[in-house]
PDB file of N, CA and C in Angstrom:
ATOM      1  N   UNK A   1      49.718   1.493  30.189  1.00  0.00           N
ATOM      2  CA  UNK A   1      50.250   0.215  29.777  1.00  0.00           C
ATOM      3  C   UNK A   1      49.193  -0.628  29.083  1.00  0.00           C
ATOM      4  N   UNK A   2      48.322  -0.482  29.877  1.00  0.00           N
ATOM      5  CA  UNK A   2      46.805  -1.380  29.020  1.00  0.00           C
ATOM      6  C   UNK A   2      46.477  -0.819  27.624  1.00  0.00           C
ATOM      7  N   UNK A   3      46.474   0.118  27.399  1.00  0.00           N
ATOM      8  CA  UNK A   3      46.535   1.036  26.110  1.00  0.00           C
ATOM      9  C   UNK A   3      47.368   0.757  24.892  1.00  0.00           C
ATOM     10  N   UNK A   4      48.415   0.394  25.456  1.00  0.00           N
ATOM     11  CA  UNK A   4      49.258   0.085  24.500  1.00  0.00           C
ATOM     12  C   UNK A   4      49.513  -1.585  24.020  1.00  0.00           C
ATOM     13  N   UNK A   5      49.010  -2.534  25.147  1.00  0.00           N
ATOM     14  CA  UNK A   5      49.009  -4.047  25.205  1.00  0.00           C
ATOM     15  C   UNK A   5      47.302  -3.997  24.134  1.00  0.00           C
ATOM     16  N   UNK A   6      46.361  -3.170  23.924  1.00  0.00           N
ATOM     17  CA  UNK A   6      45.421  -2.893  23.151  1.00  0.00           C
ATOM     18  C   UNK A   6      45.915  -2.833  21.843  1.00  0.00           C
ATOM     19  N   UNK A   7      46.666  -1.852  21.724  1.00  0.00           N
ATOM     20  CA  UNK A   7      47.052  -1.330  20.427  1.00  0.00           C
ATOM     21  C   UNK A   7      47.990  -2.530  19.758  1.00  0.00           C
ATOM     22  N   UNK A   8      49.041  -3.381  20.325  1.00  0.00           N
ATOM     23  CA  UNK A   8      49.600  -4.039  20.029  1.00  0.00           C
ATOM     24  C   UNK A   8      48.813  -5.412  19.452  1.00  0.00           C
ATOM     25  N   UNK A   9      47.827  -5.200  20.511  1.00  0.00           N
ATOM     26  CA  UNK A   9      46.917  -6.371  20.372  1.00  0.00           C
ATOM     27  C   UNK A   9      45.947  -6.577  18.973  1.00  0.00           C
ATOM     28  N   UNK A  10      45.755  -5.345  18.526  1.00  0.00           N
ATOM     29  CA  UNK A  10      45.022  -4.905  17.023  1.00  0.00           C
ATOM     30  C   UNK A  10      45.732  -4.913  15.886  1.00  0.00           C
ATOM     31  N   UNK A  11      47.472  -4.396  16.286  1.00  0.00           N
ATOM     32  CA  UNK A  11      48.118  -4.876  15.224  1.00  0.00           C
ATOM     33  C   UNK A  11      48.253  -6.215  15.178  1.00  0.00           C
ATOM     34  N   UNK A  12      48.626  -6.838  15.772  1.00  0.00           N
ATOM     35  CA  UNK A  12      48.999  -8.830  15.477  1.00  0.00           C
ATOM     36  C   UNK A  12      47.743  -8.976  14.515  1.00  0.00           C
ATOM     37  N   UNK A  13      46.493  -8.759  15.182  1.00  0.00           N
ATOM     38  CA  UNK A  13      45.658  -9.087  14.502  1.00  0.00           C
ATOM     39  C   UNK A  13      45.539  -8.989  12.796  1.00  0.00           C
ATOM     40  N   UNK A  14      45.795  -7.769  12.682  1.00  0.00           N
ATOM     41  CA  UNK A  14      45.773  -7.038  11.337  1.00  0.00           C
ATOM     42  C   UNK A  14      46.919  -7.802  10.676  1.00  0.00           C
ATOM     43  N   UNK A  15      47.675  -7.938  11.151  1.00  0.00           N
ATOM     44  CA  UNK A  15      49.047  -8.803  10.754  1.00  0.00           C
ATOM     45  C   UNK A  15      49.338  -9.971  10.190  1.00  0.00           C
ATOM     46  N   UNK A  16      47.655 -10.913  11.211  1.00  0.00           N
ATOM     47  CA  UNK A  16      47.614 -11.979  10.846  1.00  0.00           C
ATOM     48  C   UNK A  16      47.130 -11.928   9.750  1.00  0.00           C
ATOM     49  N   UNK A  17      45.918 -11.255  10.024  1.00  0.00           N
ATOM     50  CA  UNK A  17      44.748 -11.212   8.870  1.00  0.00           C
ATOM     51  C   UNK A  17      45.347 -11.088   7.679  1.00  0.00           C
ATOM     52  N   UNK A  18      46.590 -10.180   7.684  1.00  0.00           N
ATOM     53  CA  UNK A  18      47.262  -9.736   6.128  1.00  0.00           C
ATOM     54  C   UNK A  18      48.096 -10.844   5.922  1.00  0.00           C
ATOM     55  N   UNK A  19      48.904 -11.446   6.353  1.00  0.00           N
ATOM     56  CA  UNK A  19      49.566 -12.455   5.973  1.00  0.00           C
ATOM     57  C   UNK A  19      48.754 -13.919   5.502  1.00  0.00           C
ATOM     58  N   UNK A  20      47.733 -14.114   6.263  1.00  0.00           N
ATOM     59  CA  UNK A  20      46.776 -15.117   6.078  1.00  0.00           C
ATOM     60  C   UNK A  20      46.417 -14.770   4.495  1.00  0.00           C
ATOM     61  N   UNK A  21      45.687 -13.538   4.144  1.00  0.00           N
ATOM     62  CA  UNK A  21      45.328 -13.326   2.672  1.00  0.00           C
ATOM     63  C   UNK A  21      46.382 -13.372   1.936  1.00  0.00           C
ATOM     64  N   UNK A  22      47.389 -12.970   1.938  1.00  0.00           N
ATOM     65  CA  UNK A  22      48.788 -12.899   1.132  1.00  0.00           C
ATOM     66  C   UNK A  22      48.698 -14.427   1.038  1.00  0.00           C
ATOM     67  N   UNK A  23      48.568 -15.229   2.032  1.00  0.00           N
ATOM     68  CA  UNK A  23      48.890 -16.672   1.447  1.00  0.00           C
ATOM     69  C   UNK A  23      47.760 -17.274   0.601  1.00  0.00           C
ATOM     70  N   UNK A  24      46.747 -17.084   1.179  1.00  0.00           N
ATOM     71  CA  UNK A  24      45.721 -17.135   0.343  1.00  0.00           C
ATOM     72  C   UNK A  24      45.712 -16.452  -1.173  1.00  0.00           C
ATOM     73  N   UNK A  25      46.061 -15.629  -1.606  1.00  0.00           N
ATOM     74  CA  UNK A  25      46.317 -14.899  -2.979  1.00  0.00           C
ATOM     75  C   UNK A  25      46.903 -15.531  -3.659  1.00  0.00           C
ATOM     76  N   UNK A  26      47.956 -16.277  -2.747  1.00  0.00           N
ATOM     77  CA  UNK A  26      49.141 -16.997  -3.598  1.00  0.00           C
ATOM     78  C   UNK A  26      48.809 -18.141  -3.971  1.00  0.00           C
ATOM     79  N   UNK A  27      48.379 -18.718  -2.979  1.00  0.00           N
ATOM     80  CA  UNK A  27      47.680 -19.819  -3.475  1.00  0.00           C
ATOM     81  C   UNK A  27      46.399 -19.969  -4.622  1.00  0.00           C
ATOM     82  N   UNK A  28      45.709 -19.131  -4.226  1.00  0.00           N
ATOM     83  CA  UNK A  28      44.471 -18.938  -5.306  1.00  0.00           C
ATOM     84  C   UNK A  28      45.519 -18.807  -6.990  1.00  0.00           C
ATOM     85  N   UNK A  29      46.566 -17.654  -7.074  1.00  0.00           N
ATOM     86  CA  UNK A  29      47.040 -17.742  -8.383  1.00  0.00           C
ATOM     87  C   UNK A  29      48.002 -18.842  -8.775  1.00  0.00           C
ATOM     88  N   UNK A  30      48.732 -19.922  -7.843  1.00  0.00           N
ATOM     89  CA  UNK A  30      49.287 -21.077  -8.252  1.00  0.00           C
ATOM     90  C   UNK A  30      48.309 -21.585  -8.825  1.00  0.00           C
ATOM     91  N   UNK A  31      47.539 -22.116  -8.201  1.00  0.00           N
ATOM     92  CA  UNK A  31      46.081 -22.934  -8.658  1.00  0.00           C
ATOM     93  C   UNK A  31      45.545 -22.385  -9.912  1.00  0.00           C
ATOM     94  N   UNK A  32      45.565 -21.426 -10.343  1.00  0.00           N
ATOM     95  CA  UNK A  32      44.674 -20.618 -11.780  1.00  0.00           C
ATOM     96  C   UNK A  32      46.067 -21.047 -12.704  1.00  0.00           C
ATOM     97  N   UNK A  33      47.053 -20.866 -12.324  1.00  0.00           N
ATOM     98  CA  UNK A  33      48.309 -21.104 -13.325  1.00  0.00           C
ATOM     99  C   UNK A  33      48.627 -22.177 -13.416  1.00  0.00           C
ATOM    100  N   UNK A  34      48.339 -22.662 -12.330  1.00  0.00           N
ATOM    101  CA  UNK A  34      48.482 -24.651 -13.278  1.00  0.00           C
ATOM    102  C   UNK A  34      47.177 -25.479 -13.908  1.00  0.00           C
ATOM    103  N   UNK A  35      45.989 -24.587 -13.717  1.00  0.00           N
ATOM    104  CA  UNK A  35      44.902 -24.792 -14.511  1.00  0.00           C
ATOM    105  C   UNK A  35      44.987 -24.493 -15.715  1.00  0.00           C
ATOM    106  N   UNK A  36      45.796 -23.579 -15.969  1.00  0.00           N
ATOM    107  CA  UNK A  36      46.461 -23.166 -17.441  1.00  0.00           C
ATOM    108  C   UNK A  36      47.228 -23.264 -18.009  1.00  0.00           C
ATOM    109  N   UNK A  37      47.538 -24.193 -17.572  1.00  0.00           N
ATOM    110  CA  UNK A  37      49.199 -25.376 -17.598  1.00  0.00           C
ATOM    111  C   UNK A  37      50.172 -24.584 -18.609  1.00  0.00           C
ATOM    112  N   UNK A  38      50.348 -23.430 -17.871  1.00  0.00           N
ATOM    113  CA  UNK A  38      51.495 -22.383 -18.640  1.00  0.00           C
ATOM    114  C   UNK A  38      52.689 -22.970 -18.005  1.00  0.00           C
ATOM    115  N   UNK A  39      53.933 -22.606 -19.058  1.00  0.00           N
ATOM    116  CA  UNK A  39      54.786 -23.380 -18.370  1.00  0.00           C
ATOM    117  C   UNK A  39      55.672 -22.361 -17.353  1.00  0.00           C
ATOM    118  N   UNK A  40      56.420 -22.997 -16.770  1.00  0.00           N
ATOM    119  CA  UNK A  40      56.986 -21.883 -15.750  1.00  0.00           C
ATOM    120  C   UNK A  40      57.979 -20.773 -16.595  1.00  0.00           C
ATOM    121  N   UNK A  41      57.636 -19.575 -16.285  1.00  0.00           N
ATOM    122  CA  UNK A  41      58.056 -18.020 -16.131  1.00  0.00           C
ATOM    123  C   UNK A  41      57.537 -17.372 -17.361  1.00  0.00           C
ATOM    124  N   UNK A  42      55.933 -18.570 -18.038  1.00  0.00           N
ATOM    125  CA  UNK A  42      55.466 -17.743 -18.859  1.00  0.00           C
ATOM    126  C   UNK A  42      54.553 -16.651 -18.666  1.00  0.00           C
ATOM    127  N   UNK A  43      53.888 -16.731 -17.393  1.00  0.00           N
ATOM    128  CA  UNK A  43      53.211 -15.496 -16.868  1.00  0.00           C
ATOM    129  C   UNK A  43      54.516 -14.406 -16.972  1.00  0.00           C
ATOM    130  N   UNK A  44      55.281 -14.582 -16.369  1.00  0.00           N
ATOM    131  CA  UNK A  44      56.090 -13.232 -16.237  1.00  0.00           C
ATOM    132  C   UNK A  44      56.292 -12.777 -17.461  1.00  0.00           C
ATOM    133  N   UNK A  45      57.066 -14.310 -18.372  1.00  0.00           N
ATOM    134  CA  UNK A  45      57.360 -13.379 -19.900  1.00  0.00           C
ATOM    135  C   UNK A  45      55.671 -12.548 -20.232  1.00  0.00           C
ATOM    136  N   UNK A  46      54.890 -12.689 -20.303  1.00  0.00           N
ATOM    137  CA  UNK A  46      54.012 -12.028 -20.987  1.00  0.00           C
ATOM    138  C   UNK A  46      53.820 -10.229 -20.101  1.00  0.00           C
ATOM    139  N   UNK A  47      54.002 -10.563 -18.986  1.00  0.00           N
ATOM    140  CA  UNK A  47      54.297  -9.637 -18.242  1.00  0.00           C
ATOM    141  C   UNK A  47      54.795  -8.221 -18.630  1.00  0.00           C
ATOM    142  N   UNK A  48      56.055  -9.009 -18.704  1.00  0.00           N
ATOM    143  CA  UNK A  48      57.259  -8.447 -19.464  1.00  0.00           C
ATOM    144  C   UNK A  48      56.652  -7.273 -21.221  1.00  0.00           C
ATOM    145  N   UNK A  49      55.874  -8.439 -21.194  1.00  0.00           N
ATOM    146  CA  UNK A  49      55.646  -8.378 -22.974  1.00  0.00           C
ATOM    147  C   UNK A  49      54.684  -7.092 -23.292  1.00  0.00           C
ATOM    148  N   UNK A  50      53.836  -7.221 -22.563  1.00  0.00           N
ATOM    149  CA  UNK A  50      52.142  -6.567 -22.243  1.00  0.00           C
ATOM    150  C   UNK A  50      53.389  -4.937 -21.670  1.00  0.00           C
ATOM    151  N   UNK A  51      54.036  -5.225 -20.551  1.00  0.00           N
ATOM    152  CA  UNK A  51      54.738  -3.582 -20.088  1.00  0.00           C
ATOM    153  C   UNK A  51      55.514  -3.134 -21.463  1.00  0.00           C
ATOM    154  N   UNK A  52      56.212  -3.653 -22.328  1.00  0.00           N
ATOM    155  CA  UNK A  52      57.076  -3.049 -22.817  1.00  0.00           C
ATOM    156  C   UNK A  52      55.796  -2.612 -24.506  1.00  0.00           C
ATOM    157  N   UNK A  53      54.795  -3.098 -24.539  1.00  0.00           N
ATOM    158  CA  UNK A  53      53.932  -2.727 -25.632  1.00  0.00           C
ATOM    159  C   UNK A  53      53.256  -1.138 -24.713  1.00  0.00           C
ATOM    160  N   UNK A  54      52.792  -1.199 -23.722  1.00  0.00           N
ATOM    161  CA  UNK A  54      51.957  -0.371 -23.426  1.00  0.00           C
ATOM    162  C   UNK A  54      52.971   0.809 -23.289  1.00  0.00           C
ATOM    163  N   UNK A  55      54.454   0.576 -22.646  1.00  0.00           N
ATOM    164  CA  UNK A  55      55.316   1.658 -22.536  1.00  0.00           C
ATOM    165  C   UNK A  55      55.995   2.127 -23.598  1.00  0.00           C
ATOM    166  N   UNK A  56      55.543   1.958 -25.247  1.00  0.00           N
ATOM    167  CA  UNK A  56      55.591   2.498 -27.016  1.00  0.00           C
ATOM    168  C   UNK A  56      54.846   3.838 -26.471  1.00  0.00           C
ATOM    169  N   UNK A  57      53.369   3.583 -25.922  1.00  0.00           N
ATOM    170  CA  UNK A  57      52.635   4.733 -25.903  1.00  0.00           C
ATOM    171  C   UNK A  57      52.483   5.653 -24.899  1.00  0.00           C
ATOM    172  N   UNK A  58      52.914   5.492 -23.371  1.00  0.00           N
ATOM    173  CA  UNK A  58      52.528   6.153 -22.480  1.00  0.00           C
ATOM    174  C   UNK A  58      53.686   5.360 -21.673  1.00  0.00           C
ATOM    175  N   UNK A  59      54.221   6.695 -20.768  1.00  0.00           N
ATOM    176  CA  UNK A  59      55.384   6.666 -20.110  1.00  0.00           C
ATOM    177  C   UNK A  59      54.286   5.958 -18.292  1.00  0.00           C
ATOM    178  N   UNK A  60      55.046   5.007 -18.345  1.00  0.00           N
ATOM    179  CA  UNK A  60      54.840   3.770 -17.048  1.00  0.00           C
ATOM    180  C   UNK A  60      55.395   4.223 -15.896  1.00  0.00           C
ATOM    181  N   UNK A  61      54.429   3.981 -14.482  1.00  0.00           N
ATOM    182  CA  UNK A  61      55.197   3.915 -13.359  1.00  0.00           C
ATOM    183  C   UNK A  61      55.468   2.473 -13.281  1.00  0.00           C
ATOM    184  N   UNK A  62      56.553   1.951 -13.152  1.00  0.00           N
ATOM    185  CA  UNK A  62      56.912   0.616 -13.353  1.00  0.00           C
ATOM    186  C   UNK A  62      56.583  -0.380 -11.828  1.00  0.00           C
ATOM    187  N   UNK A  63      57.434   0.506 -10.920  1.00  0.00           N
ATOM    188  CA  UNK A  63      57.067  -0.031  -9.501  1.00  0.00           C
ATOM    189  C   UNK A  63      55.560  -0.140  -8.842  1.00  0.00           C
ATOM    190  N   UNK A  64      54.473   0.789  -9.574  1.00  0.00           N
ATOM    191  CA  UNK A  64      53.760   0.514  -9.089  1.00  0.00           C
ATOM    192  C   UNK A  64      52.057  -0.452  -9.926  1.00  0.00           C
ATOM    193  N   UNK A  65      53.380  -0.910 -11.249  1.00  0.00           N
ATOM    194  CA  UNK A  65      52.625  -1.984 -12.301  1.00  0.00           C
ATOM    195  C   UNK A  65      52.527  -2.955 -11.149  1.00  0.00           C
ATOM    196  N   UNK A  66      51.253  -3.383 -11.619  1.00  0.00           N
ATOM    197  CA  UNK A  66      50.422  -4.653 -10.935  1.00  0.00           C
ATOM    198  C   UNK A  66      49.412  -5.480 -12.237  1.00  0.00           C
ATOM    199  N   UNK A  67      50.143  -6.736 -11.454  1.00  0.00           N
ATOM    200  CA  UNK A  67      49.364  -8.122 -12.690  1.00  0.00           C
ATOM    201  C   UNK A  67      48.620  -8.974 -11.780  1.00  0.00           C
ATOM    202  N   UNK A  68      47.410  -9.111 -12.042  1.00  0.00           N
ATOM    203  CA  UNK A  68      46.623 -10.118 -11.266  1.00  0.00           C
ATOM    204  C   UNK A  68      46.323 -11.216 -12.129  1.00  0.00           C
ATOM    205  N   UNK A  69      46.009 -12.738 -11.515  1.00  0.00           N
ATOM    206  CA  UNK A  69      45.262 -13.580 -12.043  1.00  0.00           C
ATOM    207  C   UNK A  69      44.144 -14.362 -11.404  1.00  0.00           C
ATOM    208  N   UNK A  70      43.113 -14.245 -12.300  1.00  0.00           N
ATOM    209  CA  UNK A  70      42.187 -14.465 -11.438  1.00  0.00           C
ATOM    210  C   UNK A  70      41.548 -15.550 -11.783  1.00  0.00           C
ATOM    211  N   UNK A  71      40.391 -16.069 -11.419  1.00  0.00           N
ATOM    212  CA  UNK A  71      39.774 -17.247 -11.874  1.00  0.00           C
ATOM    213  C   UNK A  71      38.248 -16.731 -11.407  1.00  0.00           C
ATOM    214  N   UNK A  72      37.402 -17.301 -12.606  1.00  0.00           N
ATOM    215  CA  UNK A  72      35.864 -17.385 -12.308  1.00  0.00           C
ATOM    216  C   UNK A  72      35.602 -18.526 -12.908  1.00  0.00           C
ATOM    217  N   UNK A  73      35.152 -19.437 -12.116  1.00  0.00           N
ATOM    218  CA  UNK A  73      34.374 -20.399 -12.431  1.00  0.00           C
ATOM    219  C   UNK A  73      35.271 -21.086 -13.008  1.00  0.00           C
ATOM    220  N   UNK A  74      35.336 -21.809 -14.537  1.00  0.00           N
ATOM    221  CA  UNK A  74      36.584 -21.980 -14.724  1.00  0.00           C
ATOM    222  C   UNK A  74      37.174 -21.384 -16.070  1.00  0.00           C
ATOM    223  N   UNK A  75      37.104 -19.660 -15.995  1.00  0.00           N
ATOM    224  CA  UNK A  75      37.887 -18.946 -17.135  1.00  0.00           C
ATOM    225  C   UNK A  75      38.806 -18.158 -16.211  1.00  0.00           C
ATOM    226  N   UNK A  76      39.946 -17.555 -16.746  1.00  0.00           N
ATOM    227  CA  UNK A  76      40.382 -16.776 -15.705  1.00  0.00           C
ATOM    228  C   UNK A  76      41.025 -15.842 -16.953  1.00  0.00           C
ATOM    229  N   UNK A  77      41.196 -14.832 -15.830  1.00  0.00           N
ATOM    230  CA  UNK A  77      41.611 -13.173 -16.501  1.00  0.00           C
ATOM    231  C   UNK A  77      43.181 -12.876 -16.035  1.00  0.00           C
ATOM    232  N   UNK A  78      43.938 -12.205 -16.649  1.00  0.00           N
ATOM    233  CA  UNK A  78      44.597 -11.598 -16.192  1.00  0.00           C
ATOM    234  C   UNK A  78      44.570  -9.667 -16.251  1.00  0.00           C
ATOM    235  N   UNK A  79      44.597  -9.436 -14.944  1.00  0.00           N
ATOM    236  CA  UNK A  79      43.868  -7.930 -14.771  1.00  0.00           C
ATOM    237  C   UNK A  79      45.431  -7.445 -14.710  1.00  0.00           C
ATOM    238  N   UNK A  80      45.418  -6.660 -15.403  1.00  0.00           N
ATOM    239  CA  UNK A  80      46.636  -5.422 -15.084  1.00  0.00           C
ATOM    240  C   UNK A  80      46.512  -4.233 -15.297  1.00  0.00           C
ATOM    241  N   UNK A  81      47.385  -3.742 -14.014  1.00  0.00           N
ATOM    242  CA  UNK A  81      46.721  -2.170 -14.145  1.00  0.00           C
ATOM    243  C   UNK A  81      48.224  -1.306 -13.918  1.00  0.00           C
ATOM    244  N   UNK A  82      48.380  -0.563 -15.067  1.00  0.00           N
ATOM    245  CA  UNK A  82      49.481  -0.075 -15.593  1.00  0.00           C
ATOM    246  C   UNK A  82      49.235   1.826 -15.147  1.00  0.00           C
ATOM    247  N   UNK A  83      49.549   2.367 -14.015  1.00  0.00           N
ATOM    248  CA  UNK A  83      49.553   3.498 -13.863  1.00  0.00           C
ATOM    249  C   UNK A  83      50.473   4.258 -14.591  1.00  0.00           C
ATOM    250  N   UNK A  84      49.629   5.303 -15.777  1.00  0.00           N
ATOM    251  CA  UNK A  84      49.801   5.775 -16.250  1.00  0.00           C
ATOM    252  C   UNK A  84      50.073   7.478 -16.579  1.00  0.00           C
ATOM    253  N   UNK A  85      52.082   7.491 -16.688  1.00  0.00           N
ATOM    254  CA  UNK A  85      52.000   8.949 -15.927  1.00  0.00           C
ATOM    255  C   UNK A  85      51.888   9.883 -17.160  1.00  0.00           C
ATOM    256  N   UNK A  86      52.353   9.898 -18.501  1.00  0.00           N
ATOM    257  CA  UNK A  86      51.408  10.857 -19.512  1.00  0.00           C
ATOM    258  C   UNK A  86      51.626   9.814 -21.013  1.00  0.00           C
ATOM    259  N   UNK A  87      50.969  10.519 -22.010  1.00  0.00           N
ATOM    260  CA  UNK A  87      51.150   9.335 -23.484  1.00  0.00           C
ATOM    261  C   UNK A  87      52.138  10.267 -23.916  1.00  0.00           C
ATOM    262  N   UNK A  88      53.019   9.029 -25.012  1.00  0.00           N
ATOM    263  CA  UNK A  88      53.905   9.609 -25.547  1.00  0.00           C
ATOM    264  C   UNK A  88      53.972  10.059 -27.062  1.00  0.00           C
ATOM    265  N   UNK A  89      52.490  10.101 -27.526  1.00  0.00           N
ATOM    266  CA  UNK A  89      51.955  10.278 -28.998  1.00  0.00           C
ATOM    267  C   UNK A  89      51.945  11.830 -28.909  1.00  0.00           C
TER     268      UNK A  89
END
């Protein structure tokens, strides 16, 4: 029983910890996107824009496209990383 009140006890933790950063992420990219006073759902359109250029040349896993935004100092990037399953040239 103690074994398992352990194990339970490591997940919450992990649980928290992940939800705590998830909010934190979110927050960090609200904050970079209204520093860039884009207007709302223009991150996504470009999103949108950036997948359907890169998927002309090379066939996309779509579900596992990921867009980050980041901030340094005060420039920020947007990182995307487009797993790529073969080109279509």
């Amino acid at each position: 029983m103690q074994v398992k009140t352990q194990v339970m006890s490591w997940f919450s933790k992990f649980r928290t910890s992940n939800a705590r950063s998830t909010a934190k992420d979110r927050m960090r990219t609200m904050l970079t996107h209204d520093r860039l006073e884009l207007p709302a759902g223009r991150l996504e359109c470009m999103e949108e824009e950036l997948m359907a250029v890169v998927s002309r040349y090379f066939e996309l896993d779509k579900t596992t496209t990921k867009f980050d935004l980041q901030q340094y100092d005060r420039r920020a990037s947007l990182i995307a990383n487009f797993p790529l399953t073969r080109s279509k040239c």
